[in-house]
Protein backbone atom coordinates (compact mmCIF):
# COMPACT_ATOMS: atom_id res chain seq x y z
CA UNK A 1 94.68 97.19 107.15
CA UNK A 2 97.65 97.91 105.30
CA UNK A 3 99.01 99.84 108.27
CA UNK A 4 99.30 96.18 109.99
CA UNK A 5 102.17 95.09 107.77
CA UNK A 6 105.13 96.65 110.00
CA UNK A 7 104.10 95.16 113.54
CA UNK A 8 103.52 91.78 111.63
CA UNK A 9 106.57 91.49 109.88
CA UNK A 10 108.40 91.73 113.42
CA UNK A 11 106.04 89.94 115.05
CA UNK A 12 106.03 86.74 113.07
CA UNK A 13 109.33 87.20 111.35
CA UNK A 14 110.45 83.46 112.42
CA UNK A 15 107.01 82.17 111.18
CA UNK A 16 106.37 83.87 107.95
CA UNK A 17 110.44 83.11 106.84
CA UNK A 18 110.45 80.94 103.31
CA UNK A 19 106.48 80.83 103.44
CA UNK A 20 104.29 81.88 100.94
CA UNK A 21 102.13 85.23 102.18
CA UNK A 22 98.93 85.90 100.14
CA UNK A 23 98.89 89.46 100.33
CA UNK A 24 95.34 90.81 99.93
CA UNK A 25 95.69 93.71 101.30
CA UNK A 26 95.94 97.57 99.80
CA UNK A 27 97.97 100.48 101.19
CA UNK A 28 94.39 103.33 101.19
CA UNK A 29 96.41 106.46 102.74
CA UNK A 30 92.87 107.58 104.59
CA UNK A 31 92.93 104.78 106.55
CA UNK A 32 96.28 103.77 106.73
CA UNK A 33 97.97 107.44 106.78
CA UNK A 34 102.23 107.74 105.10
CA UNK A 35 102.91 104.39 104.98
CA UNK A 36 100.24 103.58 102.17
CA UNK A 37 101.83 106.57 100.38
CA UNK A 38 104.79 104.76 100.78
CA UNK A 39 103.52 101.66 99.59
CA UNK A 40 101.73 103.10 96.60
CA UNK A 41 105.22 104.75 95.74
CA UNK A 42 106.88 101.78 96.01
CA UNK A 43 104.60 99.59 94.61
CA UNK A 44 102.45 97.47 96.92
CA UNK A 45 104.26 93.82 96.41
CA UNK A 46 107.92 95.28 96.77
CA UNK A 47 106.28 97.33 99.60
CA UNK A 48 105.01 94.26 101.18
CA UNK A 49 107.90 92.14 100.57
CA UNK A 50 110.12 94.41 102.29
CA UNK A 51 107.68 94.67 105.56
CA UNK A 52 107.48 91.00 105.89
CA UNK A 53 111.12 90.17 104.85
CA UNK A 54 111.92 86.35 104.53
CA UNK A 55 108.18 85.68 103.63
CA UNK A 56 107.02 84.90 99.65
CA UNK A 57 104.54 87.41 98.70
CA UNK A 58 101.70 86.91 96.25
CA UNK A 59 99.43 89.20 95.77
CA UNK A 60 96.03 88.13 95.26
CA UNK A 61 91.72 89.24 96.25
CA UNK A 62 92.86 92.64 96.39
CA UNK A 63 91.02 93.70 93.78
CA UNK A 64 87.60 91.94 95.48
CA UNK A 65 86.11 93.73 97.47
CA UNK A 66 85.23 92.16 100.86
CA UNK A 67 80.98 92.22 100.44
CA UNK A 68 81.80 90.44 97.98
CA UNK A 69 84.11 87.63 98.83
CA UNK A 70 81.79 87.14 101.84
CA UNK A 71 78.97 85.97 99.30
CA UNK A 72 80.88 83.74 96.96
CA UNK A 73 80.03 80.25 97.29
């Protein structure tokens, strides 16, 4: 979940630094409450790019849902 983003950046700061993120998530504010507000605000790449600073953000699946990616071959 979007929500995740914050913890993660900290987390793995040294490990995500100069390397590319594919960011396939989206900021849904029932699930993942002000910061997906935020997000959608913001717009969700800048949004992501500043919660996982150092890291290259590309933003890509998000638009498929996950039933579906499970059954593509």
């Amino acid at each position: 979940p979007y929500r995740a983003l914050p913890e993660l950046g900290k987390d793995l700061a040294a490990l995500l630094a100069g390397k590319i993120v594919i960011d396939t998530s989206n900021p849904f504010a029932g699930r993942d409450g002000e910061i997906a507000t935020w997000a959608r605000d913001r717009g969700a790449g800048l949004a992501s790019a500043q919660l996982l600073p150092g890291a290259r953000i590309v933003r890509a699946f998000n638009a498929i849902g996950y039933a579906r990616m499970g059954a593509a071959h």
